[in-house]
N, C-alpha and C. Protein backbone atom coordinates (compact mmCIF):
# COMPACT_ATOMS: atom_id res chain seq x y z
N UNK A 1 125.10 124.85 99.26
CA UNK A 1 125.92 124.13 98.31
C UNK A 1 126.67 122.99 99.00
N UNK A 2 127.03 123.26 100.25
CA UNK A 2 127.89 122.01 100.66
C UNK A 2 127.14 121.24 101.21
N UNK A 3 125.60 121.11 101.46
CA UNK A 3 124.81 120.60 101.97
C UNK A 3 124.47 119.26 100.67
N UNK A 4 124.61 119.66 99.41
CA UNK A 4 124.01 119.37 98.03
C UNK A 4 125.31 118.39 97.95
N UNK A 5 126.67 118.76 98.08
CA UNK A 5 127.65 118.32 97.80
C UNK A 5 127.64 116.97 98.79
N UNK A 6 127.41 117.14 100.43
CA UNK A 6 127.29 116.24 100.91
C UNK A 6 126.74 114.76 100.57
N UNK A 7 125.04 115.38 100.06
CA UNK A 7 124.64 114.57 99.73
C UNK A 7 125.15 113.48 98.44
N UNK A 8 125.65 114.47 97.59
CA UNK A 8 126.01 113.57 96.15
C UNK A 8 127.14 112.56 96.68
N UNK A 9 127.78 112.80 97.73
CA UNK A 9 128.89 112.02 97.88
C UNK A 9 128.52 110.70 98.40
N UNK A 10 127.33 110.61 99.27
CA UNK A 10 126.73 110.04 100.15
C UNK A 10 126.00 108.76 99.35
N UNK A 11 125.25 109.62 98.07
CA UNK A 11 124.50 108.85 96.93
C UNK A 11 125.68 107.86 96.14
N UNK A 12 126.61 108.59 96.21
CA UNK A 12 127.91 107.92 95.10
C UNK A 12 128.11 106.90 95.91
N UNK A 13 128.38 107.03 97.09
CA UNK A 13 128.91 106.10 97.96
C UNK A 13 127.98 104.32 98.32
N UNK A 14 126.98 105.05 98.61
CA UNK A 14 126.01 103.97 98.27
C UNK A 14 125.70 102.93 96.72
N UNK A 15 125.92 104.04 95.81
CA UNK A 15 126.01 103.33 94.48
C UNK A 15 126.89 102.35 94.40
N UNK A 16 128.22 102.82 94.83
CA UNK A 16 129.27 101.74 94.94
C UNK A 16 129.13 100.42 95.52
N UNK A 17 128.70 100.40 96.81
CA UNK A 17 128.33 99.20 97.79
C UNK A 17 127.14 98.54 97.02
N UNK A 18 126.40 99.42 96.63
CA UNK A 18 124.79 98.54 95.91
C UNK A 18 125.23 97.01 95.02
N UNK A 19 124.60 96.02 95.89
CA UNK A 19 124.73 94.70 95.32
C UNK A 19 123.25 94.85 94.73
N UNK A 20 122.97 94.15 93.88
CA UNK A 20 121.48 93.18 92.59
C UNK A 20 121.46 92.16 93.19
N UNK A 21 120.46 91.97 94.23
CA UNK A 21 120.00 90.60 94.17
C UNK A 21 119.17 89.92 93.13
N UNK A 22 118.60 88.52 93.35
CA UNK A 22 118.10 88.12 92.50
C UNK A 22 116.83 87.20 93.30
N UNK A 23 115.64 87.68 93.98
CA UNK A 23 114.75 86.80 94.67
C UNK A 23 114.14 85.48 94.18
N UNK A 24 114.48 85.62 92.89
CA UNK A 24 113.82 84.47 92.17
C UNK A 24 114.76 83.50 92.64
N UNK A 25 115.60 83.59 93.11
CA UNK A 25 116.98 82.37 93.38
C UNK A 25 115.76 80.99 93.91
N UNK A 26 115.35 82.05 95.04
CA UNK A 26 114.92 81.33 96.01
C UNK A 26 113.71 80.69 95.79
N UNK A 27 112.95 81.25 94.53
CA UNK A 27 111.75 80.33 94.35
C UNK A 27 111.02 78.99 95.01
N UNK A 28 110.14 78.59 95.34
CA UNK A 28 109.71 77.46 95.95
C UNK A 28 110.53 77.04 97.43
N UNK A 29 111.42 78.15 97.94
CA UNK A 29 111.50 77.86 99.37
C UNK A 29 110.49 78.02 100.25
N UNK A 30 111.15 77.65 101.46
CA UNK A 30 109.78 77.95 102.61
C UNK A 30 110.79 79.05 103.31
N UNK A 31 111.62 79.49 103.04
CA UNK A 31 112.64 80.06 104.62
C UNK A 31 112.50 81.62 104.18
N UNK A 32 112.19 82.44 104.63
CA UNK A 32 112.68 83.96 104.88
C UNK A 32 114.08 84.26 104.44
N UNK A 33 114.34 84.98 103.24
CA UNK A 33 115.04 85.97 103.18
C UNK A 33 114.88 87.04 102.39
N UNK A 34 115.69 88.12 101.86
CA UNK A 34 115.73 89.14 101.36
C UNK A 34 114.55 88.98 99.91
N UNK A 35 113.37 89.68 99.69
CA UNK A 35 113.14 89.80 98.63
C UNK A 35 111.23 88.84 98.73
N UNK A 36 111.70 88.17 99.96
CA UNK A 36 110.07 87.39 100.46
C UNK A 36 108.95 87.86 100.48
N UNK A 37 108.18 87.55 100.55
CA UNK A 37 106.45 88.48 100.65
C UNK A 37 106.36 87.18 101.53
N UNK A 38 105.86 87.69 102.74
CA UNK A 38 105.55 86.57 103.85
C UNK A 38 104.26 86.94 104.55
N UNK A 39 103.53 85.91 104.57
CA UNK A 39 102.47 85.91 104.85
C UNK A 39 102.40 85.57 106.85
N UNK A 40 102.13 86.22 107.70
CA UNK A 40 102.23 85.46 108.49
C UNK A 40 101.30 85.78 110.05
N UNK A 41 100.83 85.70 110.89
CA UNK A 41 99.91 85.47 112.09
C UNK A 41 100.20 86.35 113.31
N UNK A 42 100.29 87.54 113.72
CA UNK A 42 100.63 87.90 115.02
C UNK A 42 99.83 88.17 116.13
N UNK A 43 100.31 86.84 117.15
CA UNK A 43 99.47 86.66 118.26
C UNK A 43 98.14 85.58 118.45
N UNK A 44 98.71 84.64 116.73
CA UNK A 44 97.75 84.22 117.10
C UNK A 44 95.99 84.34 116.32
N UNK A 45 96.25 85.56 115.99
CA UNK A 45 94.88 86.19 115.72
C UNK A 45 94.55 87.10 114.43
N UNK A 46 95.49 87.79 113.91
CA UNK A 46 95.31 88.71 112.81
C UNK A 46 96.50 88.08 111.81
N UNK A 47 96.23 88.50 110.63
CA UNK A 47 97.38 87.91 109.80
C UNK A 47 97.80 88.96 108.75
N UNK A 48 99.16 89.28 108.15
CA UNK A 48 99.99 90.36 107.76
C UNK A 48 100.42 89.69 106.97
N UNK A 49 100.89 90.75 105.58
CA UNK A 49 101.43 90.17 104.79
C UNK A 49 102.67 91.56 104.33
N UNK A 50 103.88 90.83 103.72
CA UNK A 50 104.54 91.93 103.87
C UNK A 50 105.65 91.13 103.02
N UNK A 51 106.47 92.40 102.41
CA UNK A 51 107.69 92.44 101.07
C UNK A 51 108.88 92.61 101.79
N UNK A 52 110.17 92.12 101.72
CA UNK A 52 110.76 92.37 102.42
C UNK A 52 112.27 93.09 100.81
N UNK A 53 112.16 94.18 101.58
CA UNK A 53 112.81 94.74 100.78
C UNK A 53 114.23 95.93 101.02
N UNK A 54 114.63 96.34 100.25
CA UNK A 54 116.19 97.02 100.76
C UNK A 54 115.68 98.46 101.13
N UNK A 55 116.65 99.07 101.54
CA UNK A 55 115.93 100.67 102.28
C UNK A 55 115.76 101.29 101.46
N UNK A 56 115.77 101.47 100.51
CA UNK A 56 115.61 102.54 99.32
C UNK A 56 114.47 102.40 98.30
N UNK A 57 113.91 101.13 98.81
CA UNK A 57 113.15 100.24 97.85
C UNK A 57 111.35 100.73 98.66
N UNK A 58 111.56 100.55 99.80
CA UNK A 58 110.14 100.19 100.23
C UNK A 58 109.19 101.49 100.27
N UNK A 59 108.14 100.22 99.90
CA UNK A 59 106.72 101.37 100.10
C UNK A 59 105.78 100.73 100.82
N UNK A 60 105.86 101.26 102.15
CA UNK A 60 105.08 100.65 103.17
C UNK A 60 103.41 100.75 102.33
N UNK A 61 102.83 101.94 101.79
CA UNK A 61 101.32 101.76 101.62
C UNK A 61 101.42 100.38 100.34
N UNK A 62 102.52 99.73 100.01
CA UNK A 62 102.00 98.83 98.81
C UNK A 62 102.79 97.21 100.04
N UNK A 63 102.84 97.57 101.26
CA UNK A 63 102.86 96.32 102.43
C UNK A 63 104.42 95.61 102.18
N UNK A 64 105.53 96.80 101.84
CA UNK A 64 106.53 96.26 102.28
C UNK A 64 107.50 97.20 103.07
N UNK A 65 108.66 96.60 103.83
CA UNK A 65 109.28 96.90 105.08
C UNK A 65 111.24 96.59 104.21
N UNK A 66 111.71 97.57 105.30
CA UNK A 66 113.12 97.06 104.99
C UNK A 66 113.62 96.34 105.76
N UNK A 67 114.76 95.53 104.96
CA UNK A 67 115.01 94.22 105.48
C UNK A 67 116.14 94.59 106.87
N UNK A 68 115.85 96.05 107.42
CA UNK A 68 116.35 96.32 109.10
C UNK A 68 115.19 96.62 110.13
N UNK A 69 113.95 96.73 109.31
CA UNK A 69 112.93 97.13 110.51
C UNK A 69 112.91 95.76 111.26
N UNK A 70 112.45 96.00 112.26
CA UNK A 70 112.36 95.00 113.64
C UNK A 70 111.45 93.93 113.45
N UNK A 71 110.16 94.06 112.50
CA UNK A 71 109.67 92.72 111.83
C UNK A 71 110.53 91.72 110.93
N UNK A 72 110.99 92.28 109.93
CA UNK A 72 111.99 91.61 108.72
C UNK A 72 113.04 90.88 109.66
N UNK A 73 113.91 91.65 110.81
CA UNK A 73 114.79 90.86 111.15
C UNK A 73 114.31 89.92 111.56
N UNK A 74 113.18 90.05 112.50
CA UNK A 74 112.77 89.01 113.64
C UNK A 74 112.18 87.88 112.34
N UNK A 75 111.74 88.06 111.37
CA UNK A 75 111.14 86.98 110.38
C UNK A 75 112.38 86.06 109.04
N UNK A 76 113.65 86.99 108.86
CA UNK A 76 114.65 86.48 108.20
C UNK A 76 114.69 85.30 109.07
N UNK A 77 115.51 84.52 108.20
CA UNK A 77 115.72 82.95 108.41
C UNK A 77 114.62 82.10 109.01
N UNK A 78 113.50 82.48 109.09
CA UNK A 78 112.59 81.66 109.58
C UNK A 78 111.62 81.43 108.59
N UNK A 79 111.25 79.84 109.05
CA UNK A 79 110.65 79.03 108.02
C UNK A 79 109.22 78.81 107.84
N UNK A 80 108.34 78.43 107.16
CA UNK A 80 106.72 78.39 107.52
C UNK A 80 106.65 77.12 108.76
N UNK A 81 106.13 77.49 109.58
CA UNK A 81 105.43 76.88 110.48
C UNK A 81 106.45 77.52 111.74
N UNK A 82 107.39 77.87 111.73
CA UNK A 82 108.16 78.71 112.52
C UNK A 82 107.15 79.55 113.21
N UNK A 83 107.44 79.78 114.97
CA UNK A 83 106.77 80.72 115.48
C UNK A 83 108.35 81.68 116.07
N UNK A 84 108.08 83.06 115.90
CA UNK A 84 109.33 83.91 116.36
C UNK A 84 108.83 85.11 117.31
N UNK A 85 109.66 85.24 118.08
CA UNK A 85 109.29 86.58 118.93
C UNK A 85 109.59 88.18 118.44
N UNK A 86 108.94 88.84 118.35
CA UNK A 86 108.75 90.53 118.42
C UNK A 86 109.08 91.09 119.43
N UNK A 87 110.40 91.79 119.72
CA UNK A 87 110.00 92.68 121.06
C UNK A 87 109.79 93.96 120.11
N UNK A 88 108.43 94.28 121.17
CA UNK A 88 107.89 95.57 120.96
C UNK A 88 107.96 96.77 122.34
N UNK A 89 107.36 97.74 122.00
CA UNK A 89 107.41 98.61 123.32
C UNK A 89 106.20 98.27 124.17
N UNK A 90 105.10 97.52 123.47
CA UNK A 90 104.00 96.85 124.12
C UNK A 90 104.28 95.57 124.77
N UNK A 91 105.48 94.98 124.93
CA UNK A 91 105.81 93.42 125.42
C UNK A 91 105.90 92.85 123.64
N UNK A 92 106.67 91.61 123.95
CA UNK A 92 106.72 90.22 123.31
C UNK A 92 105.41 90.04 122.22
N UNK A 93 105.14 90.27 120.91
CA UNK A 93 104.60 89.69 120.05
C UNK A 93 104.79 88.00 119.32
N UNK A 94 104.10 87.60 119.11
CA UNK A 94 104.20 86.31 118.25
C UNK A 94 103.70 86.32 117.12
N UNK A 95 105.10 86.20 116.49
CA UNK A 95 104.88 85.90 115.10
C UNK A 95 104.77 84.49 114.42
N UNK A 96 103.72 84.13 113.86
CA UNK A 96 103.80 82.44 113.37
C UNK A 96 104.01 82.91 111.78
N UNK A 97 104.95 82.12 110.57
CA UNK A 97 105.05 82.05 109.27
C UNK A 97 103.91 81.47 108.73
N UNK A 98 103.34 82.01 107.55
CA UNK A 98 102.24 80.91 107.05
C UNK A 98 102.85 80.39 105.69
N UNK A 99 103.28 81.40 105.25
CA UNK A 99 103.37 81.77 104.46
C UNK A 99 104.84 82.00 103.62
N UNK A 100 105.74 81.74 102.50
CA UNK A 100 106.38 82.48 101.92
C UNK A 100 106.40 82.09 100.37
N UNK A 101 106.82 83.44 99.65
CA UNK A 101 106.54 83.22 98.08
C UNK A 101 107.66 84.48 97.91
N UNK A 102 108.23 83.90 96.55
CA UNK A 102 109.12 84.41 95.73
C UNK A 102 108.60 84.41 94.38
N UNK A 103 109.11 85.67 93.61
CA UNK A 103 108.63 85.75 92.59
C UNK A 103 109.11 84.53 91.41
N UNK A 104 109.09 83.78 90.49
CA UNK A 104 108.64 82.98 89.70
C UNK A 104 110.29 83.75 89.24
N UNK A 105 110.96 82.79 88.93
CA UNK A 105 112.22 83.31 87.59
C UNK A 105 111.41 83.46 86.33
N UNK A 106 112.62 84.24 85.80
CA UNK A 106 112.12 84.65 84.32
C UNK A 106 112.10 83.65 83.39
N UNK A 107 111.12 83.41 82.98
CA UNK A 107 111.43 82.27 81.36
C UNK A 107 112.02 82.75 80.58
N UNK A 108 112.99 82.02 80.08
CA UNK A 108 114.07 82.31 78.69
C UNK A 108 112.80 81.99 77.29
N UNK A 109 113.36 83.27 76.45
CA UNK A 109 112.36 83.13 75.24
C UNK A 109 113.21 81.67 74.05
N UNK A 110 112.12 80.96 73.91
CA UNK A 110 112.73 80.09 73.19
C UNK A 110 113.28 80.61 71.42
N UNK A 111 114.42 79.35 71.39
CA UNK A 111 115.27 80.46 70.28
C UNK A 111 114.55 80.20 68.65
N UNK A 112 114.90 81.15 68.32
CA UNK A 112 113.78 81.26 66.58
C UNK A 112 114.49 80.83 65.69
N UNK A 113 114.21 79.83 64.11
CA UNK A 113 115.58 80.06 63.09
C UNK A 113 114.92 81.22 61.90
C-alpha cells in the first residue's frame, strides 16, 4: 500500500509540472527542438530518423527518443547541415542533420452562416 501511495504522489506531482507544448510552432524551421522528427547521417554513412519526444511519450519501436537521451541532446539546437558530436562508449560519433520536419498546424474550419 505505501508502495501504491508513493507512486500516486509521484504521478500527481508530475501532473502539476506537465507543460503542452505545441510542435507545430515551429513548422518550416530547420533547427532542432522539442517535438522534431530529424532525419540525420551518423558517421557519415547510415542515416536515422527519429521523434524527439518527452519521457512519458516515447516509443522507441515507432523511432522516437526522449528529449534527455544522449542523441536528442547532442541534436537539440542544431540546424540542417550542422555536423555534432556523440560521445559514445565506442569513441566520438558524427552526427550530420539532413533533415528536420514539424508537424503542419492545424487548419481552422472555415466559419458557416
Amino acid at each position: 500500500m505505501r508502495e501504491i501511495d508513493r507512486r500516486i504522489r509521484f504521478l500527481t506531482q508530475r501532473l502539476e509540472i506537465a507543460v503542452i507544448t505545441d510542435p507545430s510552432l515551429h513548422h518550416g524551421r530547420d533547427q532542432v527542438f522539442f517535438g522534431a522528427t530529424v532525419l540525420y547521417l551518423v558517421d557519415g554513412q547510415s542515416e536515422r530518423c527519429v521523434t524527439i519526444k518527452g519521457i512519458d511519450e516515447v516509443d522507441s519501436s515507432a523511432g522516437e527518443i526522449s528529449w534527455v537521451s544522449p542523441v536528442a541532446r547532442t541534436l537539440l539546437k542544431a540546424c540542417v547541415g550542422d555536423e555534432v558530436q556523440l560521445m559514445t562508449p565506442s569513441g566520438i560519433r558524427l552526427l550530420e542533420v539532413l533533415q528536420v520536419r514539424y508537424p503542419a498546424p492545424p487548419q481552422s474550419e472555415p466559419l458557416q452562416a
